[in-house]
N, C-alpha and C. Protein backbone atom coordinates (compact mmCIF):
# COMPACT_ATOMS: atom_id res chain seq x y z
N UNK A 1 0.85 -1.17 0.00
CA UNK A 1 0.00 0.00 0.00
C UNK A 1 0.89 1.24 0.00
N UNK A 2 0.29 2.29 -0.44
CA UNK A 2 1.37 3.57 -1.07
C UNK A 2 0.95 4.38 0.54
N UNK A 3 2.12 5.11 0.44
CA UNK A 3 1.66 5.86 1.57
C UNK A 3 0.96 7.03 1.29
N UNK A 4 0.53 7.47 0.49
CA UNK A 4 -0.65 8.64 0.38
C UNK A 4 -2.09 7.90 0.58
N UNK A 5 -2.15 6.18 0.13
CA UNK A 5 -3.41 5.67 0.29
C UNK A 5 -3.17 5.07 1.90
N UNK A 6 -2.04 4.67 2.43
CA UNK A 6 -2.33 4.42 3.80
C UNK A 6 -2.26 5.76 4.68
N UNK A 7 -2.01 6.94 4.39
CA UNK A 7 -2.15 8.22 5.10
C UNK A 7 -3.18 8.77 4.71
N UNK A 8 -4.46 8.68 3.56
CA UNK A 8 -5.91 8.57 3.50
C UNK A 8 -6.45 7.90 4.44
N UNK A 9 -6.36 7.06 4.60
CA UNK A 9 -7.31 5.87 5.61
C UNK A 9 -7.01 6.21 6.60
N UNK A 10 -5.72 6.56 7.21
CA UNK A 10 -6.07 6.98 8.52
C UNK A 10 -6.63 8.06 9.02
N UNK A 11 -6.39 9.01 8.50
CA UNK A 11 -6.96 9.99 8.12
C UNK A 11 -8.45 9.85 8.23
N UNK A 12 -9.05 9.12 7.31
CA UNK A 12 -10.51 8.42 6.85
C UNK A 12 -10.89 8.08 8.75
N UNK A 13 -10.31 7.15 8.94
CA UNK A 13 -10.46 6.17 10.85
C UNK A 13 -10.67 6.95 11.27
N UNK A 14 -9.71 7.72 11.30
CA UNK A 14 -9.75 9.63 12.36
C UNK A 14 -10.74 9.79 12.63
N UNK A 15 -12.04 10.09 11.43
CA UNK A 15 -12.37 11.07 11.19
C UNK A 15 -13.87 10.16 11.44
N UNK A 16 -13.93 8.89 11.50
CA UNK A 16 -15.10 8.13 11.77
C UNK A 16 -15.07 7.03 12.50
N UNK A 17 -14.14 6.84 13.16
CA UNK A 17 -13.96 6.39 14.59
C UNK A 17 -14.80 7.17 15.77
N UNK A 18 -16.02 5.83 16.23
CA UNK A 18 -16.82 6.54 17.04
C UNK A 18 -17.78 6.97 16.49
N UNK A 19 -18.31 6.85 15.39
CA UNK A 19 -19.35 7.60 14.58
C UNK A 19 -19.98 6.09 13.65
N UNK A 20 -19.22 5.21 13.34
CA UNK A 20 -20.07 4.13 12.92
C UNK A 20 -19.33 2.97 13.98
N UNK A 21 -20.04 1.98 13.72
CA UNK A 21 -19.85 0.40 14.12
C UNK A 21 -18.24 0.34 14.09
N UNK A 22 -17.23 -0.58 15.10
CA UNK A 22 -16.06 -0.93 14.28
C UNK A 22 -16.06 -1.88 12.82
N UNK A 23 -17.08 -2.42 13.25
CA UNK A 23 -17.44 -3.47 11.40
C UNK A 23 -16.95 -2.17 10.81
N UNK A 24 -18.56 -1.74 10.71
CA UNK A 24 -18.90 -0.75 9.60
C UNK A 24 -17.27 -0.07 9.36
N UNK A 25 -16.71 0.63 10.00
CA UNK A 25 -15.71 1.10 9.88
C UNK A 25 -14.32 0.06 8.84
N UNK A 26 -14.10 -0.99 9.83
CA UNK A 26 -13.13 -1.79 9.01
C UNK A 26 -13.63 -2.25 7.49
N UNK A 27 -15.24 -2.70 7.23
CA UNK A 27 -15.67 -2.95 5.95
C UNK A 27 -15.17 -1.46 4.80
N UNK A 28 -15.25 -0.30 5.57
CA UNK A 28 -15.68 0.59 4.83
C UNK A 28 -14.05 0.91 4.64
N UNK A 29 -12.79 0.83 5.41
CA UNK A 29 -11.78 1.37 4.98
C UNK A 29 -11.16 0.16 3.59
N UNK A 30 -11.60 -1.20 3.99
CA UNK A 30 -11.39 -1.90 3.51
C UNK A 30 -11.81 -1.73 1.97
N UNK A 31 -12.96 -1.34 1.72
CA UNK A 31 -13.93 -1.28 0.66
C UNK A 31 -12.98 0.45 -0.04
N UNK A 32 -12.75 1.02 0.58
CA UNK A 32 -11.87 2.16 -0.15
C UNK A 32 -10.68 1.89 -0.45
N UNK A 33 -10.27 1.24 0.35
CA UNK A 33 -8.58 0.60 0.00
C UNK A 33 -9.09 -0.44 -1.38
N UNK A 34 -9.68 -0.98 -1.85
CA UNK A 34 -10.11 -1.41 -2.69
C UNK A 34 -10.16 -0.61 -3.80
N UNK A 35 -10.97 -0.02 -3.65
CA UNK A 35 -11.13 1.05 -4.74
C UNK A 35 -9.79 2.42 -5.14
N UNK A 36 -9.23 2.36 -4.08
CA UNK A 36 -7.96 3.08 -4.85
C UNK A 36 -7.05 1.74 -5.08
N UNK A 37 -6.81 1.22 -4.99
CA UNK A 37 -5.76 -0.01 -5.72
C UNK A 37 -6.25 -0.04 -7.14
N UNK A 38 -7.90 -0.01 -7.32
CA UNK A 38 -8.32 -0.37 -8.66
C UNK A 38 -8.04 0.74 -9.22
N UNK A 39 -7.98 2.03 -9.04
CA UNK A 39 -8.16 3.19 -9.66
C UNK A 39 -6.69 3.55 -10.22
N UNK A 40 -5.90 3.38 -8.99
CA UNK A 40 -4.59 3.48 -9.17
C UNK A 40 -3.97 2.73 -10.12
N UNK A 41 -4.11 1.07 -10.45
CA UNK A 41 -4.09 0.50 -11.66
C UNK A 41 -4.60 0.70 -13.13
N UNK A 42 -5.35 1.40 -12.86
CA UNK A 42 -6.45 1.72 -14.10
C UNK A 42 -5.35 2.99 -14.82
N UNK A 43 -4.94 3.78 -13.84
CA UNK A 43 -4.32 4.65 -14.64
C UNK A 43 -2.55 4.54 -14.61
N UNK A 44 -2.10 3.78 -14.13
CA UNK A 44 -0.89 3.31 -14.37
C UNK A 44 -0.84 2.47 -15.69
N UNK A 45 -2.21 1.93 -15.79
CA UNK A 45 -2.37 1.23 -17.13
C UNK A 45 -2.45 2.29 -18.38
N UNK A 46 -2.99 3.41 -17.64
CA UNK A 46 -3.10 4.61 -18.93
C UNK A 46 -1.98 5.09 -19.26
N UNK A 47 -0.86 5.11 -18.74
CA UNK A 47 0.10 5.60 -18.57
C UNK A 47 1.01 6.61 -17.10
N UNK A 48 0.27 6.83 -16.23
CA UNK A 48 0.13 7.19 -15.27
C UNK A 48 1.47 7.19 -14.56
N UNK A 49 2.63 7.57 -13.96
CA UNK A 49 3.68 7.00 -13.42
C UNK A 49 2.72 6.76 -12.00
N UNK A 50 3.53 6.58 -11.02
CA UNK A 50 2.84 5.30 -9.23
C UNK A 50 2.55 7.13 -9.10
N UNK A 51 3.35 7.53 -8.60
CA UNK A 51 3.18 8.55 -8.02
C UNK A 51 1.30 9.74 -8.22
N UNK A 52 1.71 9.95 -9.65
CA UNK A 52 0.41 10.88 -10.06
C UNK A 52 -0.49 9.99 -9.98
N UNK A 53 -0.65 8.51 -10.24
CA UNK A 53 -1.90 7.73 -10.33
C UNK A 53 -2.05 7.64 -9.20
N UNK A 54 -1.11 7.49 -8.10
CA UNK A 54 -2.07 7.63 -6.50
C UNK A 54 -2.97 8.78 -5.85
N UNK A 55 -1.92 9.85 -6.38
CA UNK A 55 -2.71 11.33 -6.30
C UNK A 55 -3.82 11.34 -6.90
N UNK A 56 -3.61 10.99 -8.35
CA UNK A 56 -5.26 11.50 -9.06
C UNK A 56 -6.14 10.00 -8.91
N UNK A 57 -6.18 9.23 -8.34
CA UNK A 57 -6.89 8.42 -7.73
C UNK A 57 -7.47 9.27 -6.32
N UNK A 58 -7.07 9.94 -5.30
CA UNK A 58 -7.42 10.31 -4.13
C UNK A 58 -8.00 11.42 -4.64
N UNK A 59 -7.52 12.06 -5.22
CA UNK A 59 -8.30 13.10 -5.44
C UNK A 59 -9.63 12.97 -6.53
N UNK A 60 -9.83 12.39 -6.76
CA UNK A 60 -11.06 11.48 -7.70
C UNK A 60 -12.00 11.32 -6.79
N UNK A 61 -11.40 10.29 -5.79
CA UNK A 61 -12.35 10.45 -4.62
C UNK A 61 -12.95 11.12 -3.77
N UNK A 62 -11.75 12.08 -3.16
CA UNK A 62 -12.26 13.56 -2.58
C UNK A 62 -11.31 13.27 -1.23
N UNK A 63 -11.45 14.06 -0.63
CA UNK A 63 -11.06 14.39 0.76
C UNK A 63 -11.80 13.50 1.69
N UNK A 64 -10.65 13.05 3.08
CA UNK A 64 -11.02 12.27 4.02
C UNK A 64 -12.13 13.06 4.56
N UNK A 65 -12.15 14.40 4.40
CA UNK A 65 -13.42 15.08 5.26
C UNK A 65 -14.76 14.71 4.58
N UNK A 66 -14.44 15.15 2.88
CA UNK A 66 -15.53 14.91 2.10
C UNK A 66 -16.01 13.04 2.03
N UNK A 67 -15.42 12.54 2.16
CA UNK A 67 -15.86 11.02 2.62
C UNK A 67 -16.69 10.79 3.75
N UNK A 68 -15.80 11.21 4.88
CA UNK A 68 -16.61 11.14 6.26
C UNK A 68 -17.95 11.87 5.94
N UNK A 69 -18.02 12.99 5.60
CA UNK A 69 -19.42 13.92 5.70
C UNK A 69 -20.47 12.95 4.95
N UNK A 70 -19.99 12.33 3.79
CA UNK A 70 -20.91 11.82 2.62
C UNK A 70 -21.44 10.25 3.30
């Protein structure tokens, strides 16, 4: 795991720790860590070097705040 996607998630825990279930919580970091691995591949496949495809993967998604709120 890249560290901009494991410094999202915690980030993400931070911010909803105490606010859902621990399930809910571990399903849900789990289920995003998912989805940036896929995203991040998708555009490394486009051409992407690691670096910008992790960035423009997170930022695709939005902000740990804009996650938590949504």
């Amino acid at each position: 795991m890249s560290k901009f996607v494991a410094w999202y998630l915690v980030e993400l825990d931070g911010l909803l720790r105490g606010r859902i279930t621990a399930d809910a919580l571990h399903s849900l970091l789990l289920e995003i860590e998912r989805h940036l691995t896929e995203s991040i591949e998708e555009r490394t496949a486009r051409g992407f070097n690691q670096e910008e495809a992790e960035l423009a993967a997170l930022e695709a998604l939005g902000s740990p705040e804009q996650v938590a709120a949504a």
